[in-house]
PDB file of N, CA and C in Angstrom:
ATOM      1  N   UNK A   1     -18.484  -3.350  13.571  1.00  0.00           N
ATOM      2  CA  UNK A   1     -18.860  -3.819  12.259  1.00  0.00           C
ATOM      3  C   UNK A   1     -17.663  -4.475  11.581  1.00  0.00           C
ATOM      4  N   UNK A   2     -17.903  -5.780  10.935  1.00  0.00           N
ATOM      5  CA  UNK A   2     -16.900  -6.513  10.371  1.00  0.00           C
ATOM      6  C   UNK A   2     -16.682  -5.722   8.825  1.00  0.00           C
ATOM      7  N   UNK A   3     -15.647  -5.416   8.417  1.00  0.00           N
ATOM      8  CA  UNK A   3     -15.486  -4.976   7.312  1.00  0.00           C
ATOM      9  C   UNK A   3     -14.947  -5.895   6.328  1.00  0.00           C
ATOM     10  N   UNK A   4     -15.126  -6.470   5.243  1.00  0.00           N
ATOM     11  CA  UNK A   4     -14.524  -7.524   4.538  1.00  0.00           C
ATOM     12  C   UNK A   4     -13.092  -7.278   3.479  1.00  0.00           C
ATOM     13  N   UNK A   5     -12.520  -7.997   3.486  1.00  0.00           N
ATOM     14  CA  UNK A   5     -10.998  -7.977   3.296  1.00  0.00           C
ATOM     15  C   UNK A   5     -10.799  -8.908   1.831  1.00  0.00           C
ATOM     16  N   UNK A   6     -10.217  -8.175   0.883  1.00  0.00           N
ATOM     17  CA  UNK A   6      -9.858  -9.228  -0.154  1.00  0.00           C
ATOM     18  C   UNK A   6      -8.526  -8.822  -0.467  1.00  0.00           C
ATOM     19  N   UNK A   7      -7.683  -9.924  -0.589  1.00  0.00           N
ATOM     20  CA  UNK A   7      -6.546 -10.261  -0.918  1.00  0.00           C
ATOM     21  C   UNK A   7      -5.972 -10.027  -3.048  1.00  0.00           C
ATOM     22  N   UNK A   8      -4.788  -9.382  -3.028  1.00  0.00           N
ATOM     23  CA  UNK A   8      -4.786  -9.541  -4.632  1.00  0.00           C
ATOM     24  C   UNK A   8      -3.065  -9.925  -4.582  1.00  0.00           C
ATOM     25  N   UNK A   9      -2.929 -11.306  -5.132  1.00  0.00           N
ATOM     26  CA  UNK A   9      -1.207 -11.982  -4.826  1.00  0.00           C
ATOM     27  C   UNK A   9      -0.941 -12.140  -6.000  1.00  0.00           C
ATOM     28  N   UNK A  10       0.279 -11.587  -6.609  1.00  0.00           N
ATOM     29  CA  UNK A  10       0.555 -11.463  -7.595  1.00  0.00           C
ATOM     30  C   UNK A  10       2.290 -11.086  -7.923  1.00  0.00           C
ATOM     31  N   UNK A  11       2.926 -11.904  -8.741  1.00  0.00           N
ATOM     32  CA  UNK A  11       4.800 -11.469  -8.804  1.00  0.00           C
ATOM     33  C   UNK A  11       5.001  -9.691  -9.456  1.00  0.00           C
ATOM     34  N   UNK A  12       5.719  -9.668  -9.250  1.00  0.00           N
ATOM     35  CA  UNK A  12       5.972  -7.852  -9.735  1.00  0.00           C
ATOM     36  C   UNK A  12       5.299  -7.818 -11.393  1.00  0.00           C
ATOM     37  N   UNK A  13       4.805  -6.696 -11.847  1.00  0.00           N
ATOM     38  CA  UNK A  13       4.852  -6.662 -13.452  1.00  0.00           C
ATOM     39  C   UNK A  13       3.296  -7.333 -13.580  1.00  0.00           C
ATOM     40  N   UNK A  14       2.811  -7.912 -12.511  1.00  0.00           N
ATOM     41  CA  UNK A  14       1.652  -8.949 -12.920  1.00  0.00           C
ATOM     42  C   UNK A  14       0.611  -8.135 -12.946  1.00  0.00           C
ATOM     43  N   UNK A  15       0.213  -7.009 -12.497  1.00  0.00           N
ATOM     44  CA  UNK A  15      -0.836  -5.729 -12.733  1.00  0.00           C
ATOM     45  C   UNK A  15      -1.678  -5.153 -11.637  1.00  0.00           C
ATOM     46  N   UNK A  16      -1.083  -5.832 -10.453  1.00  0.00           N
ATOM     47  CA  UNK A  16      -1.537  -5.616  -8.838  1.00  0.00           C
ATOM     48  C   UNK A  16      -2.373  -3.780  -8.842  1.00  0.00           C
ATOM     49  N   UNK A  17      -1.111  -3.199  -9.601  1.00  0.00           N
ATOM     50  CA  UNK A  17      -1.326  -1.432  -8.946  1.00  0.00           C
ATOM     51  C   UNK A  17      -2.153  -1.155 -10.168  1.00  0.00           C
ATOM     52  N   UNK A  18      -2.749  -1.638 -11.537  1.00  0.00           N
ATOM     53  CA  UNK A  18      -3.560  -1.363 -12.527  1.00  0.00           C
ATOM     54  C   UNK A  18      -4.822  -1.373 -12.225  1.00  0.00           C
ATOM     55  N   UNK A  19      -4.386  -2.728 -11.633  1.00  0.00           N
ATOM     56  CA  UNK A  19      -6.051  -3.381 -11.066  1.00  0.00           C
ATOM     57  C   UNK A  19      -6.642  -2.731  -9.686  1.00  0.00           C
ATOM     58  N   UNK A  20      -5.490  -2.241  -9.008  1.00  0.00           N
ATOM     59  CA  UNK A  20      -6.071  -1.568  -7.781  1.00  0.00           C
ATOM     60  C   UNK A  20      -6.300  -0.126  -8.223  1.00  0.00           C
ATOM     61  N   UNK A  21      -6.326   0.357  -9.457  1.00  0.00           N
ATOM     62  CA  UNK A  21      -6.980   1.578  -9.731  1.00  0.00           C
ATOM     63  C   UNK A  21      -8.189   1.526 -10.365  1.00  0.00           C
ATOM     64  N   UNK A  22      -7.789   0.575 -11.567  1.00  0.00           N
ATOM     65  CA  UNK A  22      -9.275  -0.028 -11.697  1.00  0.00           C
ATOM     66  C   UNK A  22     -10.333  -0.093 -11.143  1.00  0.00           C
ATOM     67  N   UNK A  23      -9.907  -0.853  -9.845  1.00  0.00           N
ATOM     68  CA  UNK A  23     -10.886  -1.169  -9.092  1.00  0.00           C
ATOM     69  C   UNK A  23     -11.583  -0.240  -8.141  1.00  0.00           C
ATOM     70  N   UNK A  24     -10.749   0.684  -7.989  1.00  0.00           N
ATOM     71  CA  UNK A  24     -10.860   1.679  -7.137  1.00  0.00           C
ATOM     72  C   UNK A  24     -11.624   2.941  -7.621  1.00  0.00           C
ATOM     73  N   UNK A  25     -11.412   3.186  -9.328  1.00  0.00           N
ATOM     74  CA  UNK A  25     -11.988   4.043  -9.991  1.00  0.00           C
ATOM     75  C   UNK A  25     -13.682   3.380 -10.378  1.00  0.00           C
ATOM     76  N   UNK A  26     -13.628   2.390 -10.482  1.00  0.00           N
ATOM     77  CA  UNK A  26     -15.001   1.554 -10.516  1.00  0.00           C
ATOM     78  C   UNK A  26     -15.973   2.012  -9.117  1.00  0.00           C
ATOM     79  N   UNK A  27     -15.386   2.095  -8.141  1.00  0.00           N
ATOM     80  CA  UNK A  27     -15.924   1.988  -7.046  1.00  0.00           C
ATOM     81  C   UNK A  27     -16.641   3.229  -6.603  1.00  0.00           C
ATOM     82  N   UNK A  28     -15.286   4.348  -7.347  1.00  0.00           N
ATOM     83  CA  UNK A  28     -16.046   6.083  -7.566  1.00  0.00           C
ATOM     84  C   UNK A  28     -17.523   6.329  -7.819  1.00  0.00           C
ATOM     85  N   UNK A  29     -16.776   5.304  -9.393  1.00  0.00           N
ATOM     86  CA  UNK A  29     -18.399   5.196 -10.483  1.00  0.00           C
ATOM     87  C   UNK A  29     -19.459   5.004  -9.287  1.00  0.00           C
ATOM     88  N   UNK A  30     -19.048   3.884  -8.933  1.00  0.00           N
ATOM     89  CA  UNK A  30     -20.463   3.216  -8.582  1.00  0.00           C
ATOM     90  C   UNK A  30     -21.111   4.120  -7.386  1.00  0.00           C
ATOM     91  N   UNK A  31     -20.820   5.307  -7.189  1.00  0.00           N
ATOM     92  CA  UNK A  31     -20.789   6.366  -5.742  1.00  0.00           C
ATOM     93  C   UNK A  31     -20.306   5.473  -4.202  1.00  0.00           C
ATOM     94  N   UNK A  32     -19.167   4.980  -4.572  1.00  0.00           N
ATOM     95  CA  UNK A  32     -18.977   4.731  -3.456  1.00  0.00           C
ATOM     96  C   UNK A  32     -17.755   5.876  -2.476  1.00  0.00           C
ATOM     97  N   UNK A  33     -17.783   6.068  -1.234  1.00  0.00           N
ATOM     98  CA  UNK A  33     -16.654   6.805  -1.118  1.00  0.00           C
ATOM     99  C   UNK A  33     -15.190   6.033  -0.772  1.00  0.00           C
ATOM    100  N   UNK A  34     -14.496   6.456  -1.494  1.00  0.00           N
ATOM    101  CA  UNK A  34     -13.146   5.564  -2.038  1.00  0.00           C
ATOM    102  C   UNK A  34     -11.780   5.833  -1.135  1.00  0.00           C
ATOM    103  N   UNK A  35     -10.952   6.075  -0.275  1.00  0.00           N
ATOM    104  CA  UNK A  35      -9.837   6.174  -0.391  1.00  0.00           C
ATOM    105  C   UNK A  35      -8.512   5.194  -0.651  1.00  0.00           C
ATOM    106  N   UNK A  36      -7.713   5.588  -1.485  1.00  0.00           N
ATOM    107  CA  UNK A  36      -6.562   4.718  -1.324  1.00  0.00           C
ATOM    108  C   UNK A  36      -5.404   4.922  -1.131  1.00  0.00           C
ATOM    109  N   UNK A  37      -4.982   2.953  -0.700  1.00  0.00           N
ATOM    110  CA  UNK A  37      -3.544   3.502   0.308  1.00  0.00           C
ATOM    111  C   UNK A  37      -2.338   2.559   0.136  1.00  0.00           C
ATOM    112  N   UNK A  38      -1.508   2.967  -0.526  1.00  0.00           N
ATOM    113  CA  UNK A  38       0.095   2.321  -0.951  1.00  0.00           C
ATOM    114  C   UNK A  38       0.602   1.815  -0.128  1.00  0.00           C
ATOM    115  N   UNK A  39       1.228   0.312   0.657  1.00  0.00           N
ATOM    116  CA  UNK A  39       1.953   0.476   1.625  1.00  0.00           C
ATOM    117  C   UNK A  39       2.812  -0.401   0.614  1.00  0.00           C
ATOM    118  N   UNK A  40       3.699  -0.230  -0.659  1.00  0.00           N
ATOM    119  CA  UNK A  40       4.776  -0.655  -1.178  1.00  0.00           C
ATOM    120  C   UNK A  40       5.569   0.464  -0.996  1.00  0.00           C
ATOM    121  N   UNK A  41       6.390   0.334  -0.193  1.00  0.00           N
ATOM    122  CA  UNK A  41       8.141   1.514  -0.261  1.00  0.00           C
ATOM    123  C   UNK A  41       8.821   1.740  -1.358  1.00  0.00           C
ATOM    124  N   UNK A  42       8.406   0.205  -2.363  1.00  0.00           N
ATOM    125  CA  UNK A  42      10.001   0.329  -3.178  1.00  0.00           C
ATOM    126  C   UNK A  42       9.355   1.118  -4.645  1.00  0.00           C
ATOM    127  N   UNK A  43       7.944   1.206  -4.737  1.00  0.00           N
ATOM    128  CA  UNK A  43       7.307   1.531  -5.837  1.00  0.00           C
ATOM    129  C   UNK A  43       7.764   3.113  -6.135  1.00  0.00           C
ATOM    130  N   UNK A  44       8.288   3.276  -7.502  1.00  0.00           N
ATOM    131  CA  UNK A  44       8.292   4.656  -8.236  1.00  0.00           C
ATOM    132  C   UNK A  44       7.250   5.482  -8.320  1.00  0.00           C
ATOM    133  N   UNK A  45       6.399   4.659  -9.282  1.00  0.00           N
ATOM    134  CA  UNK A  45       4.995   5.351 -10.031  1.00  0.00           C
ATOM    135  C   UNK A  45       4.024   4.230 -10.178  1.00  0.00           C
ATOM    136  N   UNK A  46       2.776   5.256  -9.729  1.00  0.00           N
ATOM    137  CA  UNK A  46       1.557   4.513  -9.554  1.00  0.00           C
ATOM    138  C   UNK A  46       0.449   5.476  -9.620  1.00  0.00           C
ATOM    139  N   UNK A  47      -0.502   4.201 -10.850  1.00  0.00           N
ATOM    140  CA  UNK A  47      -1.330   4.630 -11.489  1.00  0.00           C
ATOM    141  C   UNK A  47      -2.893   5.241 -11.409  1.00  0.00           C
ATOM    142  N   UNK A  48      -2.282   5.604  -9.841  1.00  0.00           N
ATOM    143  CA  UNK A  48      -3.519   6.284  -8.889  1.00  0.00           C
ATOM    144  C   UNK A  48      -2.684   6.977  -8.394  1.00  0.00           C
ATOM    145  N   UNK A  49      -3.330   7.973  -7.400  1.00  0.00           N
ATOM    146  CA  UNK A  49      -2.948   9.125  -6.305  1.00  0.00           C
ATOM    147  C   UNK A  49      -3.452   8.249  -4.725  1.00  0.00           C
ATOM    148  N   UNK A  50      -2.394   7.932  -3.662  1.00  0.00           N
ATOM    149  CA  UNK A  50      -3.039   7.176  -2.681  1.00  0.00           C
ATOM    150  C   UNK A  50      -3.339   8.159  -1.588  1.00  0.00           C
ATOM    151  N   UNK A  51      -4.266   7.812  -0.671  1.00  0.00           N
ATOM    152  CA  UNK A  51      -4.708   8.971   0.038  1.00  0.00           C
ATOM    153  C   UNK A  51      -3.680   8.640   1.245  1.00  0.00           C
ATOM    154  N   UNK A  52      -2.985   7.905   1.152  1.00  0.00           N
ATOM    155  CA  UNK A  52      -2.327   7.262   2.400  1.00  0.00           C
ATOM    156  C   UNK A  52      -1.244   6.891   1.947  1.00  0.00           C
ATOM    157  N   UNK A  53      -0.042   7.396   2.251  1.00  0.00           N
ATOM    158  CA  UNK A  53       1.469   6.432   1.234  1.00  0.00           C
ATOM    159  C   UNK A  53       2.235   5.833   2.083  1.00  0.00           C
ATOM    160  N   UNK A  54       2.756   4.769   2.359  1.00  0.00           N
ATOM    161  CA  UNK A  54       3.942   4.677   3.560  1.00  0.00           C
ATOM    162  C   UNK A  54       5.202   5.496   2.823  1.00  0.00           C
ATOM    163  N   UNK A  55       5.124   5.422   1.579  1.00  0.00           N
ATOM    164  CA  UNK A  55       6.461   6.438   0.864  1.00  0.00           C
ATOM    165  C   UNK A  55       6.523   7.510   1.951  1.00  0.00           C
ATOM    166  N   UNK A  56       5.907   8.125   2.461  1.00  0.00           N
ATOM    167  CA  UNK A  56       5.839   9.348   3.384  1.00  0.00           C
ATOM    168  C   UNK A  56       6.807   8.864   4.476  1.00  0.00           C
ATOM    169  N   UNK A  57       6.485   7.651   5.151  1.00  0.00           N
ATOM    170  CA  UNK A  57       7.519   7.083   6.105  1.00  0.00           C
ATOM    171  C   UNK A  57       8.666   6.181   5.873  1.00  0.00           C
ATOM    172  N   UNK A  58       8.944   5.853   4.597  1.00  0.00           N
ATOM    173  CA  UNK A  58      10.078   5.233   4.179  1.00  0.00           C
ATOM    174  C   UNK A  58      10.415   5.497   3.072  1.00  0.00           C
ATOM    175  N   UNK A  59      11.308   5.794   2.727  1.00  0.00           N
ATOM    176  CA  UNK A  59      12.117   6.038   1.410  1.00  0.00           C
ATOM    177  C   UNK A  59      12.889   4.975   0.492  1.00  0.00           C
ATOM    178  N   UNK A  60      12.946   4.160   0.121  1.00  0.00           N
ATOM    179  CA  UNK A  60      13.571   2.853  -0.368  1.00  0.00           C
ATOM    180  C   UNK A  60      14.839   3.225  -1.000  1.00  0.00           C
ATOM    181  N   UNK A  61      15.197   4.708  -1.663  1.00  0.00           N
ATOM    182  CA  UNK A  61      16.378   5.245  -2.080  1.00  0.00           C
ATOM    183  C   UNK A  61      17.210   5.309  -1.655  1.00  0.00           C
ATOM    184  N   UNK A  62      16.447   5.982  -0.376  1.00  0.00           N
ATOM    185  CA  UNK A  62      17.692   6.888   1.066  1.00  0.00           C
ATOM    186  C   UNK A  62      17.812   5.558   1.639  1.00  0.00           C
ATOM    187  N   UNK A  63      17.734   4.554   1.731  1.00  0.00           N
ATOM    188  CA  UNK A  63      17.610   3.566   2.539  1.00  0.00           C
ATOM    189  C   UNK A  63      19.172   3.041   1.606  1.00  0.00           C
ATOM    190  N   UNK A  64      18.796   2.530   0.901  1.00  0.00           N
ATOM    191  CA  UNK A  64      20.026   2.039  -0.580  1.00  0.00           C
ATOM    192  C   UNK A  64      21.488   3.221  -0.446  1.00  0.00           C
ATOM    193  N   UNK A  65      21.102   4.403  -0.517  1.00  0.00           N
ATOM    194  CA  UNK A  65      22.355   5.382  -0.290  1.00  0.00           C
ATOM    195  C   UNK A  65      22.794   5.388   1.019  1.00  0.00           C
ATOM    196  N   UNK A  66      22.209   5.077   1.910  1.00  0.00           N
ATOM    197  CA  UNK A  66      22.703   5.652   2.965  1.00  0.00           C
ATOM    198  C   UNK A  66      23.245   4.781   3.968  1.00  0.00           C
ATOM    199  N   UNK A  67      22.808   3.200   4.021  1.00  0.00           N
ATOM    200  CA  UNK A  67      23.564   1.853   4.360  1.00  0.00           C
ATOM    201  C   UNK A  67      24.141   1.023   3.419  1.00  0.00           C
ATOM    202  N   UNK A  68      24.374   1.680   1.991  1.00  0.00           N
ATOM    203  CA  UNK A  68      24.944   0.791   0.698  1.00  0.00           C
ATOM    204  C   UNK A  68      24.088  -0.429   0.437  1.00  0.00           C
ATOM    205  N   UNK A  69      22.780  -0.118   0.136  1.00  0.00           N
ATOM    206  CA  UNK A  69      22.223  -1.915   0.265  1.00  0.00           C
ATOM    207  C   UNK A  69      22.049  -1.047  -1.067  1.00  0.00           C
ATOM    208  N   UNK A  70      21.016  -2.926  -1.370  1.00  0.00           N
ATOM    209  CA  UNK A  70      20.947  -3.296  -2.979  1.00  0.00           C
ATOM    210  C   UNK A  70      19.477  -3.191  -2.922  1.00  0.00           C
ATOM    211  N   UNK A  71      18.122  -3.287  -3.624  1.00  0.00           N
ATOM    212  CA  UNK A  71      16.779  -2.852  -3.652  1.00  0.00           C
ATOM    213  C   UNK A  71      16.376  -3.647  -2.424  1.00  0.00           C
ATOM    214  N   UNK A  72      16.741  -5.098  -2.720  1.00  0.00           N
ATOM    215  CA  UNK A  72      16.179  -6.401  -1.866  1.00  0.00           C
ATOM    216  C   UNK A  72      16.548  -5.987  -0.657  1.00  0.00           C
ATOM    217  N   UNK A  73      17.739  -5.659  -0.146  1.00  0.00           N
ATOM    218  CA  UNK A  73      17.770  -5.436   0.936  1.00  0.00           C
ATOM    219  C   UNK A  73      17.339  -4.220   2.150  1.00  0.00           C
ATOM    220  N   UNK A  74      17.650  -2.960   0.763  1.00  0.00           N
ATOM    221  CA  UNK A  74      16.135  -1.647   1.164  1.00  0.00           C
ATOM    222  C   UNK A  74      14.721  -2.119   1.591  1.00  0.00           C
ATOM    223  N   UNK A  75      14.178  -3.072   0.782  1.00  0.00           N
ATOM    224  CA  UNK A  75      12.949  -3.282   0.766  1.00  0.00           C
ATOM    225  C   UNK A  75      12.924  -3.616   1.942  1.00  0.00           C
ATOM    226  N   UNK A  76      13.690  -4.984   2.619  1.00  0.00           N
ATOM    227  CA  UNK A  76      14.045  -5.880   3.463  1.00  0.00           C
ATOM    228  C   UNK A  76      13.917  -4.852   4.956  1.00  0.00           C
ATOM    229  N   UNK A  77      15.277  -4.161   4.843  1.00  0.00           N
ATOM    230  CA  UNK A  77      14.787  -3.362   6.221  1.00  0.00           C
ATOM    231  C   UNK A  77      13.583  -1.895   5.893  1.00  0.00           C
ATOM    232  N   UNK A  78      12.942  -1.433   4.691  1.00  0.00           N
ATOM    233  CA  UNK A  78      11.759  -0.285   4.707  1.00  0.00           C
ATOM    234  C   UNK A  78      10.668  -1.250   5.619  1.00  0.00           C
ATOM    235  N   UNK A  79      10.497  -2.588   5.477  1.00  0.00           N
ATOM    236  CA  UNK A  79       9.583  -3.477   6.042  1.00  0.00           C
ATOM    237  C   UNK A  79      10.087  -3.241   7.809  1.00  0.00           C
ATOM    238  N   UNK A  80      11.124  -3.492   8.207  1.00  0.00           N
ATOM    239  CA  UNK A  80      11.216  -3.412   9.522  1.00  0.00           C
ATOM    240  C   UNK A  80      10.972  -1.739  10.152  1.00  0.00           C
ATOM    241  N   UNK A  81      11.503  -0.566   8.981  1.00  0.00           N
ATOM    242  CA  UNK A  81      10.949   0.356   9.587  1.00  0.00           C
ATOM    243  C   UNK A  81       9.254   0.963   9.529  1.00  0.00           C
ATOM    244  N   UNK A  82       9.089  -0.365   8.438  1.00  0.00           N
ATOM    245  CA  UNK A  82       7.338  -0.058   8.262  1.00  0.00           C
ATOM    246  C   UNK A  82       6.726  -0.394  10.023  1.00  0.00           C
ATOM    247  N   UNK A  83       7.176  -1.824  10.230  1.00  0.00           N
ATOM    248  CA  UNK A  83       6.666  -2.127  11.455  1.00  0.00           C
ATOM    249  C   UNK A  83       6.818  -1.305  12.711  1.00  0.00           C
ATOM    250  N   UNK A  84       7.710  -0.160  12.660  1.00  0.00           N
ATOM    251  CA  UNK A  84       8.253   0.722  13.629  1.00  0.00           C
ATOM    252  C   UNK A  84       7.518   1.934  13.377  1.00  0.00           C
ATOM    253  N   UNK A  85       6.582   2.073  12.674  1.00  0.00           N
ATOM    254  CA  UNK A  85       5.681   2.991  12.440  1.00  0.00           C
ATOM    255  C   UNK A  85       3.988   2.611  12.119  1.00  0.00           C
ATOM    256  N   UNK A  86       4.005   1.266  12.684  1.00  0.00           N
ATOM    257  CA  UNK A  86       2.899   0.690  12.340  1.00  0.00           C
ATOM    258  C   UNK A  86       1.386   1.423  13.389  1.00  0.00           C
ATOM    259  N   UNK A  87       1.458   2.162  14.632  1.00  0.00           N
ATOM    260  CA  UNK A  87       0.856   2.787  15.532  1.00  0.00           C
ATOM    261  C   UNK A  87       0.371   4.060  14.612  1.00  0.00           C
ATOM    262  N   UNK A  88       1.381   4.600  13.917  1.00  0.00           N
ATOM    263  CA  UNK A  88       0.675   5.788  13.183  1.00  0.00           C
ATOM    264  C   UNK A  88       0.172   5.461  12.022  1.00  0.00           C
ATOM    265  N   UNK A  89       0.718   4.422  11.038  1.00  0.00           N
ATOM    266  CA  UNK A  89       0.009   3.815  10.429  1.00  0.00           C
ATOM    267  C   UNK A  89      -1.824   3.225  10.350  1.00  0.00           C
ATOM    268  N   UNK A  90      -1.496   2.426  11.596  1.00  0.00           N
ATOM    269  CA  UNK A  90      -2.718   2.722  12.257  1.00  0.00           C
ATOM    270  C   UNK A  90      -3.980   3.794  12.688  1.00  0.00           C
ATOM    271  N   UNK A  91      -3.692   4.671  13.486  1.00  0.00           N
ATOM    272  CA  UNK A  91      -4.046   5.787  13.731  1.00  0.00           C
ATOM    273  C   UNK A  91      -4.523   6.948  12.037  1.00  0.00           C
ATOM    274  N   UNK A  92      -3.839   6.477  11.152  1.00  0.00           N
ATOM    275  CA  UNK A  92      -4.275   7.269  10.065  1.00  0.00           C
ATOM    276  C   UNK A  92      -5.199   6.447   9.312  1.00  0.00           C
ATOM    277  N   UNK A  93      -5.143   5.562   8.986  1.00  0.00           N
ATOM    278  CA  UNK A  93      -5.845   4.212   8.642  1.00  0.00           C
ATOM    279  C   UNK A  93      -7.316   4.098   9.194  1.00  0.00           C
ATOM    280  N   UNK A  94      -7.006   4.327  10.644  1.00  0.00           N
ATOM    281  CA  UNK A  94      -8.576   4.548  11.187  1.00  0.00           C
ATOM    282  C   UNK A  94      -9.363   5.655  10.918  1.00  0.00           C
ATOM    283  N   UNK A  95      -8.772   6.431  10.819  1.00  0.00           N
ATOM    284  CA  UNK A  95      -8.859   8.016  10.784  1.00  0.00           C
ATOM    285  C   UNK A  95      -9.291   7.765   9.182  1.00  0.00           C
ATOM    286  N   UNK A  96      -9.391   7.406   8.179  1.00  0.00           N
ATOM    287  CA  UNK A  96     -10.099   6.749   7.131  1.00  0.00           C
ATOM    288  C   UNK A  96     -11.826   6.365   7.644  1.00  0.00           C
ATOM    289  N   UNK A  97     -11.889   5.367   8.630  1.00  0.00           N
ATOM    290  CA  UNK A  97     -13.079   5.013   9.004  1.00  0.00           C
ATOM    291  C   UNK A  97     -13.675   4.210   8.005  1.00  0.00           C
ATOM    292  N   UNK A  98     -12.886   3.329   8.035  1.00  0.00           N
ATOM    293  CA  UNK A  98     -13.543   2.275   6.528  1.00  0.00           C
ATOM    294  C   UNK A  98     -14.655   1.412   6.893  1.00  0.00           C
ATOM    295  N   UNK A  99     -16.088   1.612   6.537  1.00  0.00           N
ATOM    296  CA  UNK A  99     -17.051   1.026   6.392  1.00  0.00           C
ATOM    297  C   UNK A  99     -17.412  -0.064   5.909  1.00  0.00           C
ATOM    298  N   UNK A 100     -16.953  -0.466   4.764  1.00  0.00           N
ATOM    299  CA  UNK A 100     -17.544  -1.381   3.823  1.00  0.00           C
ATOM    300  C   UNK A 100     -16.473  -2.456   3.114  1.00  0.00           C
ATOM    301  N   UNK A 101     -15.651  -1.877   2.953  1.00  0.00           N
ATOM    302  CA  UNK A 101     -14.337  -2.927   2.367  1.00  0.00           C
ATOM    303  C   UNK A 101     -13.166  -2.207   2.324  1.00  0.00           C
ATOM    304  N   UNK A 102     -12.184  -2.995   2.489  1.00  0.00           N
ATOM    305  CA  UNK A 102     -10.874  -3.006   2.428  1.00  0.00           C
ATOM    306  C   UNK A 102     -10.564  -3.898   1.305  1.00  0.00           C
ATOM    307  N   UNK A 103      -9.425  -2.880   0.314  1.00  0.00           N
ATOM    308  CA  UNK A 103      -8.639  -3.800  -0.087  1.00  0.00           C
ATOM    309  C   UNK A 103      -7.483  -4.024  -0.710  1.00  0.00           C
ATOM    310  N   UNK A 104      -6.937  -5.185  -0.459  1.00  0.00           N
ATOM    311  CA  UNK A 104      -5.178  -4.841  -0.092  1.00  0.00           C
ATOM    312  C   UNK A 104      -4.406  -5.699  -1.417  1.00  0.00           C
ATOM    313  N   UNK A 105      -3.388  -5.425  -1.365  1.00  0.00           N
ATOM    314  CA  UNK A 105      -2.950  -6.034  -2.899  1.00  0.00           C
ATOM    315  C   UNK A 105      -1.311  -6.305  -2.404  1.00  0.00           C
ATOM    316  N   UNK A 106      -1.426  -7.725  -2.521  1.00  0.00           N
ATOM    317  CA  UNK A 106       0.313  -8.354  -2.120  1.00  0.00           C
ATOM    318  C   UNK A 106       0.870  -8.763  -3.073  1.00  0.00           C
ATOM    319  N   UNK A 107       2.564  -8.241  -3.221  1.00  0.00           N
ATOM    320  CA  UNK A 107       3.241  -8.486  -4.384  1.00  0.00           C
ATOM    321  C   UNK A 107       4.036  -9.460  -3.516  1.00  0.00           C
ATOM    322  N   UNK A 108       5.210  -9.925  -4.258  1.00  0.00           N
ATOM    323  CA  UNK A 108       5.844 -11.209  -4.147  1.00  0.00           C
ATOM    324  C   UNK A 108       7.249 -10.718  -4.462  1.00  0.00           C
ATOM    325  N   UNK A 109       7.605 -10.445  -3.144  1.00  0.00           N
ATOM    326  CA  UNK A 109       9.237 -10.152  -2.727  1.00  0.00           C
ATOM    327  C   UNK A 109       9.342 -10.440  -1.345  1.00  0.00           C
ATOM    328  N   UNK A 110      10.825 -10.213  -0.700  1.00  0.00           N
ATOM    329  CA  UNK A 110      10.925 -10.524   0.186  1.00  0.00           C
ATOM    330  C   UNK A 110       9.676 -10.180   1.488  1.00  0.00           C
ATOM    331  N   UNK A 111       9.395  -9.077   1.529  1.00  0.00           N
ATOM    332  CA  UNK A 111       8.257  -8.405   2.734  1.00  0.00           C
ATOM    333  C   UNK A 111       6.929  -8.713   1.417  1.00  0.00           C
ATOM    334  N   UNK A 112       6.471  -8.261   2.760  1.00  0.00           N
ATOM    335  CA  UNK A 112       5.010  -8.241   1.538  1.00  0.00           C
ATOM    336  C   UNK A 112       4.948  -6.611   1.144  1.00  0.00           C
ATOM    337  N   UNK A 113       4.122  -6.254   0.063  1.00  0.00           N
ATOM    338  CA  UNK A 113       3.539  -5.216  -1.110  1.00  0.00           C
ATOM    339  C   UNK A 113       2.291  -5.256  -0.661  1.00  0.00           C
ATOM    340  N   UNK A 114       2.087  -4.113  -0.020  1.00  0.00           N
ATOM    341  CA  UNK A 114       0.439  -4.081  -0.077  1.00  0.00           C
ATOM    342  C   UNK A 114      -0.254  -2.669  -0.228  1.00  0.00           C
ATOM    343  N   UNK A 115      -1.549  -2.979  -0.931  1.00  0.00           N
ATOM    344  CA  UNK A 115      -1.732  -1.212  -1.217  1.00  0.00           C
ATOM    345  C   UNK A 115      -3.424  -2.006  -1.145  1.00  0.00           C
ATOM    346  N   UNK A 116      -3.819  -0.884   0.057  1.00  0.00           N
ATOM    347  CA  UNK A 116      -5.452  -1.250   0.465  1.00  0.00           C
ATOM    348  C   UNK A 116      -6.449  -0.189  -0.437  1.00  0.00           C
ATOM    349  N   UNK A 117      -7.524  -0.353  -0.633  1.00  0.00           N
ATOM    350  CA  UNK A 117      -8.355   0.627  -1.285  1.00  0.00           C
ATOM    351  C   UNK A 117      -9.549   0.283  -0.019  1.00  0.00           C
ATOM    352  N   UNK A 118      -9.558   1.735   0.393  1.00  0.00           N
ATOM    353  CA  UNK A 118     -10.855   1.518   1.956  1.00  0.00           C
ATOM    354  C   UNK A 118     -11.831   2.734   1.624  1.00  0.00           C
ATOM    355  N   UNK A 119     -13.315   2.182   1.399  1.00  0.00           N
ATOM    356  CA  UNK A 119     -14.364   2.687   1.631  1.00  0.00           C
ATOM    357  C   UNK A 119     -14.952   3.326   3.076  1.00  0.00           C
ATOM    358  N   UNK A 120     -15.074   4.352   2.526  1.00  0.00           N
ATOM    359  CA  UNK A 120     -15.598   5.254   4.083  1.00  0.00           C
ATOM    360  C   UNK A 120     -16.615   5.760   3.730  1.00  0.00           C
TER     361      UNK A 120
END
């Protein structure tokens, strides 16, 4: 089954993670079954609970303390260790069993920002 995919592109500050609760709390309403899933590293606080975080597999802090980088460049390699964990990523993702839609929300920095909201 094809599941349909919508895109949300937007510069930092522009309301990507508002709207993906929004949208996501709408979706409750409407009885749908909802989970959601953060894959931004560098994000503090967010205005949902995700059922899925890559925060769990990358830290953007420890990354900054522990090779002396600056955010951009945390972000820069959390993205290469995102891709080095992309199999379990996967594997949990499926383990979701998303039915009906996906959907993902890209911010505008060096890697991409994405945080999916998947119906199961």
């Amino acid at each position: 089954m094809l599941v349909p995919v919508a895109f949300i592109i937007g510069t930092a500050g522009s309301g990507k993670s508002l709207f993906t609760a929004a949208f996501s709390e709408w979706l409750k309403m409407s009885k749908q079954d909802v989970a959601v899933v953060n894959l931004d590293p560098g994000v503090l606080k967010l205005p949902y609970s995700p059922d899925v975080d890559v925060r769990n597999y990358v830290d953007v802090g420890d990354l900054m303390e522990k090779y002396g980088l600056g955010p951009n460049g945390a972000l820069i390699m959390a993205a290469d260790l995102i891709a080095d964990e992309i199999e379990t990523l996967q594997k949990t993702l499926k383990a979701l069993t998303p039915t009906s839609f996906w959907w993902i929300r890209l911010g505008k920095w060096s890697c991409l920002r994405l945080e999916q909201v998947v119906l199961t």
